[in-house]
C-alpha atoms as a PDB file:
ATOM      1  CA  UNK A   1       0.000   0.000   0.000  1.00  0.00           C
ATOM      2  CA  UNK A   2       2.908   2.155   1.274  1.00  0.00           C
ATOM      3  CA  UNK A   3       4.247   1.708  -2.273  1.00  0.00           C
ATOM      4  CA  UNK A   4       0.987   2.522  -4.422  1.00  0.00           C
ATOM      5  CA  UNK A   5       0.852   5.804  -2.350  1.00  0.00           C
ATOM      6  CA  UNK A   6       4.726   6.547  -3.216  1.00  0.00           C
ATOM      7  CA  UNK A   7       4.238   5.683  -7.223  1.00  0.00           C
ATOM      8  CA  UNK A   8       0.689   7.497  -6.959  1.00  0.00           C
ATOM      9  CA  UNK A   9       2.303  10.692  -5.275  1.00  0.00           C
ATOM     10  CA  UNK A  10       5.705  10.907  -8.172  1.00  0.00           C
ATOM     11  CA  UNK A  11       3.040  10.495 -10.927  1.00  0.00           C
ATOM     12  CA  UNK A  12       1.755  13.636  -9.177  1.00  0.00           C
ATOM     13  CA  UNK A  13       4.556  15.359  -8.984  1.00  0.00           C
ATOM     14  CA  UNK A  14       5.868  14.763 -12.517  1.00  0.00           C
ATOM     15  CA  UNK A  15       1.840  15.846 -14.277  1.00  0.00           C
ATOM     16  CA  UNK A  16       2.364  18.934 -11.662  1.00  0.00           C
ATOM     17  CA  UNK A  17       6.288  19.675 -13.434  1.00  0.00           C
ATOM     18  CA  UNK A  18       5.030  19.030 -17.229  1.00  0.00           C
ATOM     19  CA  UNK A  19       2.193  21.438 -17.136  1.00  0.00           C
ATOM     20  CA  UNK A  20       4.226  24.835 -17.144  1.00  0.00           C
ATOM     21  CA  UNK A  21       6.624  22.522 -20.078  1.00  0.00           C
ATOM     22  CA  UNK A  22       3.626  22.412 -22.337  1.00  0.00           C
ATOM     23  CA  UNK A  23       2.436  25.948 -21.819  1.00  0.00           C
ATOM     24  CA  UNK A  24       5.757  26.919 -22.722  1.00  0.00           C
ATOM     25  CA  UNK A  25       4.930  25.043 -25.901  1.00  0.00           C
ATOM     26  CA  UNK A  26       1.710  25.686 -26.738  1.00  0.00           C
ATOM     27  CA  UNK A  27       2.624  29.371 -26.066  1.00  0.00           C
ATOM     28  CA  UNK A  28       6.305  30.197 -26.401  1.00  0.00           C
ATOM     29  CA  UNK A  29       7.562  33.728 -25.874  1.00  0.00           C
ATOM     30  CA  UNK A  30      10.183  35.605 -27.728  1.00  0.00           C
ATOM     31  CA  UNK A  31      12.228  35.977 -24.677  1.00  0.00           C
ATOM     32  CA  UNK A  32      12.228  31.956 -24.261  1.00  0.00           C
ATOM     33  CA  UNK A  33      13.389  31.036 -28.238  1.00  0.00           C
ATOM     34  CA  UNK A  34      15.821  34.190 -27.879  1.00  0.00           C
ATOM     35  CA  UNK A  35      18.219  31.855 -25.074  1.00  0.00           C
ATOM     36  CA  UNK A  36      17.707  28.372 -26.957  1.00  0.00           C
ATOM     37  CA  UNK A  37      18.972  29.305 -30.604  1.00  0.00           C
ATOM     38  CA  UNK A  38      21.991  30.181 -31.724  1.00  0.00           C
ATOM     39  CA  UNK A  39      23.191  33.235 -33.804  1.00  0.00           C
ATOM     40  CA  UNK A  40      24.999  31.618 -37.078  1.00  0.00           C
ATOM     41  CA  UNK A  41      27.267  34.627 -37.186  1.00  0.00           C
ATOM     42  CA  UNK A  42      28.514  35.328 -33.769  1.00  0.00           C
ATOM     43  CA  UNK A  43      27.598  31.739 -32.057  1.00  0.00           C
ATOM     44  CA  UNK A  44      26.392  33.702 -29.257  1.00  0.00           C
ATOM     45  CA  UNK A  45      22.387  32.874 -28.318  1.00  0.00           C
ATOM     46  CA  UNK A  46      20.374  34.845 -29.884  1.00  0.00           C
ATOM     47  CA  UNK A  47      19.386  37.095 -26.782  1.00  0.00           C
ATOM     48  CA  UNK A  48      23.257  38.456 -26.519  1.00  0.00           C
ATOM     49  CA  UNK A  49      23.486  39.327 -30.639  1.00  0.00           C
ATOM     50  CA  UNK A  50      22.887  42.019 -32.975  1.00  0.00           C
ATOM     51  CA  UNK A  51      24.019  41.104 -36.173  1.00  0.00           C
ATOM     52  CA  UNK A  52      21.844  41.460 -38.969  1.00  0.00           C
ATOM     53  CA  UNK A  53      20.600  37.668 -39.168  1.00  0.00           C
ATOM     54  CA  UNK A  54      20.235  37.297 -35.641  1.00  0.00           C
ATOM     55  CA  UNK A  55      17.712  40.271 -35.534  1.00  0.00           C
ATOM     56  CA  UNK A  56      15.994  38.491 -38.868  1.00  0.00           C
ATOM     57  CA  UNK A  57      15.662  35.705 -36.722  1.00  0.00           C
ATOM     58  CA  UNK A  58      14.059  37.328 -34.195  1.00  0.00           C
ATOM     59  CA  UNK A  59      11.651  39.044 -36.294  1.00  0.00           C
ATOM     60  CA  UNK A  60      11.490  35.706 -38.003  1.00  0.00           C
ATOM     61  CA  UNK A  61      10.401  34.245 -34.489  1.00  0.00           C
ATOM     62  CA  UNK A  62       7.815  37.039 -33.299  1.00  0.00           C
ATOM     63  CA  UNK A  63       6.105  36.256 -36.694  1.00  0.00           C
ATOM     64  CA  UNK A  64       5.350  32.483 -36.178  1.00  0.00           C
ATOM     65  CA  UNK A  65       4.703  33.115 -32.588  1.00  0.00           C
ATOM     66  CA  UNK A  66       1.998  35.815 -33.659  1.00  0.00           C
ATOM     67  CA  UNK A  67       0.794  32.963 -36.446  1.00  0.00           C
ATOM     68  CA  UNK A  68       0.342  30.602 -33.303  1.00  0.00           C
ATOM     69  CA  UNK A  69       3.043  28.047 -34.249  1.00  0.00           C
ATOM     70  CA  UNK A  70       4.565  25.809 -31.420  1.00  0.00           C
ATOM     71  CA  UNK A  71       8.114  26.347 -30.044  1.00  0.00           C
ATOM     72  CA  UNK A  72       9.127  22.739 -31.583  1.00  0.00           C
ATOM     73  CA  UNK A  73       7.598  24.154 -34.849  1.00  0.00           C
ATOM     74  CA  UNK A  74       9.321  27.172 -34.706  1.00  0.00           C
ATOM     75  CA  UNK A  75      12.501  25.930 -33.753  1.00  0.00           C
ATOM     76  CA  UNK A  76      12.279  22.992 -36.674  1.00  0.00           C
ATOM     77  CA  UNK A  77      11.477  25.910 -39.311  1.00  0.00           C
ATOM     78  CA  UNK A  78      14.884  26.929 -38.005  1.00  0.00           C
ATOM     79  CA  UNK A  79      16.653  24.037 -38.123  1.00  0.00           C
ATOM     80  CA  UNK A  80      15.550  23.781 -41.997  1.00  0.00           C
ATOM     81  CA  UNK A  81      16.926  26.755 -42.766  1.00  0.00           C
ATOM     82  CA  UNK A  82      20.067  27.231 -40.417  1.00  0.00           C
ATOM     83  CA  UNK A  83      20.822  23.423 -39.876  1.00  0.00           C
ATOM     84  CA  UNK A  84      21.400  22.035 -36.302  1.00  0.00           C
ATOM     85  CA  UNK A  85      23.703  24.494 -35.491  1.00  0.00           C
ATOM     86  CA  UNK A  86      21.599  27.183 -34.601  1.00  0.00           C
ATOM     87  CA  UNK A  87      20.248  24.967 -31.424  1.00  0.00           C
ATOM     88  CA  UNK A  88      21.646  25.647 -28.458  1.00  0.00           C
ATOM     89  CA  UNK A  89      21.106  22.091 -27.022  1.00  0.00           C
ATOM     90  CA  UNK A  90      22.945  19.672 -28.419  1.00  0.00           C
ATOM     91  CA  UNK A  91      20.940  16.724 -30.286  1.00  0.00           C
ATOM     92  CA  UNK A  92      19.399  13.746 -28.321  1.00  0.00           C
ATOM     93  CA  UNK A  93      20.807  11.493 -30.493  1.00  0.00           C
ATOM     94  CA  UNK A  94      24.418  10.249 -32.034  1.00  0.00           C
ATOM     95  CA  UNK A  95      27.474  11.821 -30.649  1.00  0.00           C
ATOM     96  CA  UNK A  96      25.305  14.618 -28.999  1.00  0.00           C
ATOM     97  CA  UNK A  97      24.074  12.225 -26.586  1.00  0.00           C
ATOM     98  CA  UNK A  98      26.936  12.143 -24.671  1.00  0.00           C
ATOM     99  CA  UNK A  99      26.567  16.053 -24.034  1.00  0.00           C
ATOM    100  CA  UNK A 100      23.545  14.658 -21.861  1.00  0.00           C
ATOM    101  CA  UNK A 101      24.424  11.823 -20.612  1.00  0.00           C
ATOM    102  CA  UNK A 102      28.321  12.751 -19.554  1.00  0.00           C
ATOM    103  CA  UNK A 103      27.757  15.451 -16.971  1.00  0.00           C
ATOM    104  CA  UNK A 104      24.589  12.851 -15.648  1.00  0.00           C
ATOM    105  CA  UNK A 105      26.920  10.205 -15.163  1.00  0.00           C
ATOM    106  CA  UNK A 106      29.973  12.499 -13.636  1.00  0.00           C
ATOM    107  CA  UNK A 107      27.472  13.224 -11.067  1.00  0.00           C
ATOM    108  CA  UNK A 108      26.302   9.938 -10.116  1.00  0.00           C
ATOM    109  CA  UNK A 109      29.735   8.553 -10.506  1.00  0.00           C
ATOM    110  CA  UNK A 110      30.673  11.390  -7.525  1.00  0.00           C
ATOM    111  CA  UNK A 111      28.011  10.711  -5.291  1.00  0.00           C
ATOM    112  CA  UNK A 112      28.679   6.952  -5.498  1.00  0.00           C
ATOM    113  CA  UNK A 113      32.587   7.375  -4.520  1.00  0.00           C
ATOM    114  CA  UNK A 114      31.776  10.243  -1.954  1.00  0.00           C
ATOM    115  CA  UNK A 115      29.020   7.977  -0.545  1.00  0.00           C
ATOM    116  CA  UNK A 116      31.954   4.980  -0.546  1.00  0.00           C
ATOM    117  CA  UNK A 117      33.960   6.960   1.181  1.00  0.00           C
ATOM    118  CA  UNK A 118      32.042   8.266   3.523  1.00  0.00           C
ATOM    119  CA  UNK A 119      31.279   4.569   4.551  1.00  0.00           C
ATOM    120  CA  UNK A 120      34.731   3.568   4.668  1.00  0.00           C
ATOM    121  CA  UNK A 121      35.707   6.453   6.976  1.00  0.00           C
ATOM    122  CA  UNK A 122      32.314   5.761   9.384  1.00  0.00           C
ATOM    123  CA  UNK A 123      33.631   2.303   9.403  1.00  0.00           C
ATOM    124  CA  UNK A 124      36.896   3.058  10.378  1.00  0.00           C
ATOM    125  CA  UNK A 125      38.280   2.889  13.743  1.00  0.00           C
ATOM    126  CA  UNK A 126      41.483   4.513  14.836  1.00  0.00           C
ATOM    127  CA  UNK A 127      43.986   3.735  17.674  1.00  0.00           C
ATOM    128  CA  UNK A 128      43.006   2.181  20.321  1.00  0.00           C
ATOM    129  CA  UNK A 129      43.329   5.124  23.249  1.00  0.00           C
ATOM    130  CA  UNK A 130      42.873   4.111  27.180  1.00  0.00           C
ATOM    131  CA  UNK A 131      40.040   6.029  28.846  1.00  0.00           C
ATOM    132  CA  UNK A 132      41.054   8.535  31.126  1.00  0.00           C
ATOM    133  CA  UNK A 133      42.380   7.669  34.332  1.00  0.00           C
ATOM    134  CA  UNK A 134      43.516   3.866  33.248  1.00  0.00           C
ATOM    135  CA  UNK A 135      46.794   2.679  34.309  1.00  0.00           C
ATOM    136  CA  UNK A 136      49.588   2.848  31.884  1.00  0.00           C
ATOM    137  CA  UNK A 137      51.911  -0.067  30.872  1.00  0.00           C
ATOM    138  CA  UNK A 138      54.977  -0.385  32.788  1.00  0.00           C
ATOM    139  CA  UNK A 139      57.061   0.540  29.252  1.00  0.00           C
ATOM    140  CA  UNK A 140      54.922   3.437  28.766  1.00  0.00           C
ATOM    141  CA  UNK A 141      55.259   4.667  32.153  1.00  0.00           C
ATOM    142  CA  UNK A 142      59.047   4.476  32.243  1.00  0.00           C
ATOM    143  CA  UNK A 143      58.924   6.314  28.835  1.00  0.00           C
ATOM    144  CA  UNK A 144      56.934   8.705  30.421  1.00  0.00           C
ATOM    145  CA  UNK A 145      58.899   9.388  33.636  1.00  0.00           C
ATOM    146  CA  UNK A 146      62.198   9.661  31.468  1.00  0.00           C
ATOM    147  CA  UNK A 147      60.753  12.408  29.435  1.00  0.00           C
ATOM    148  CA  UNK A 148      59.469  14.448  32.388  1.00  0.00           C
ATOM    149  CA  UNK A 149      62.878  13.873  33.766  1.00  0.00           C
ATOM    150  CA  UNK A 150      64.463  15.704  30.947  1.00  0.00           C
ATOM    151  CA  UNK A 151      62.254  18.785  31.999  1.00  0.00           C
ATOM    152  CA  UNK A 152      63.304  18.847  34.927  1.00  0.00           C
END
């Protein structure tokens, strides 16, 4: 039951996270495009250029978006006519993929070896020390009463 409730509550939590996603597709906003494509001039997003095509672009942009088109749609208009370039994500598939997958596994692979770690040094017990107040060995007394001798 305990389980049901869990799976129940991430389905939740993941129809609460897409909703905003497909507003922003339905209805994209200049602003939005402007960071995810790519200037093919100055390879700087769109949102930090000037040049000539990256304002044609954005007028280019604010058209379709006023025609009602899609982000995807927009963005593959752009893609026809620019290539895959002017994306600022790399592609989800070929040698792009390990753009996404890399920094995913870097991550996990860190947590693993901190959490290893971790376990190794909560498992690991130092010198044995005598409590406070227990007698000392006869060798480690003598070494003891030598060295205080020397202070004296």
């Amino acid at each position: 039951m305990r389980a049901l409730l869990l799976a129940v509550l991430v389905a939740l939590l993941a129809l609460a996270a897409a909703a905003p996603a497909l507003a922003s597709e339905r209805h994209p906003t200049l602003a939005e495009l402007e960071s995810e494509i790519i200037c093919p001039t100055c390879h700087t997003s769109l949102d930090q250029s000037d040049s000539p095509i990256a304002l044609r672009i954005k007028n280019f942009i604010s058209a379709r978006i006023a025609a009602g088109d899609t982000k995807s749609q927009i963005k593959s208009k752009l893609v026809a006519q620019f290539g895959e370039g002017v994306l600022a994500e790399p592609p989800k598939h070929g040698f792009g993929l390990l753009a996404w997958i890399l920094p995913i596994a870097g991550i996990i692979g860190g947590a693993v070896v901190v959490g290893l770690l971790a376990w190794r040094w909560s498992r690991w017990r130092g010198p044995a020390v005598a409590p406070a107040g227990a007698p000392l060995g006869p060798e480690l007394d003598r070494r003891v009463d030598e060295e205080l001798a020397r202070f004296d």
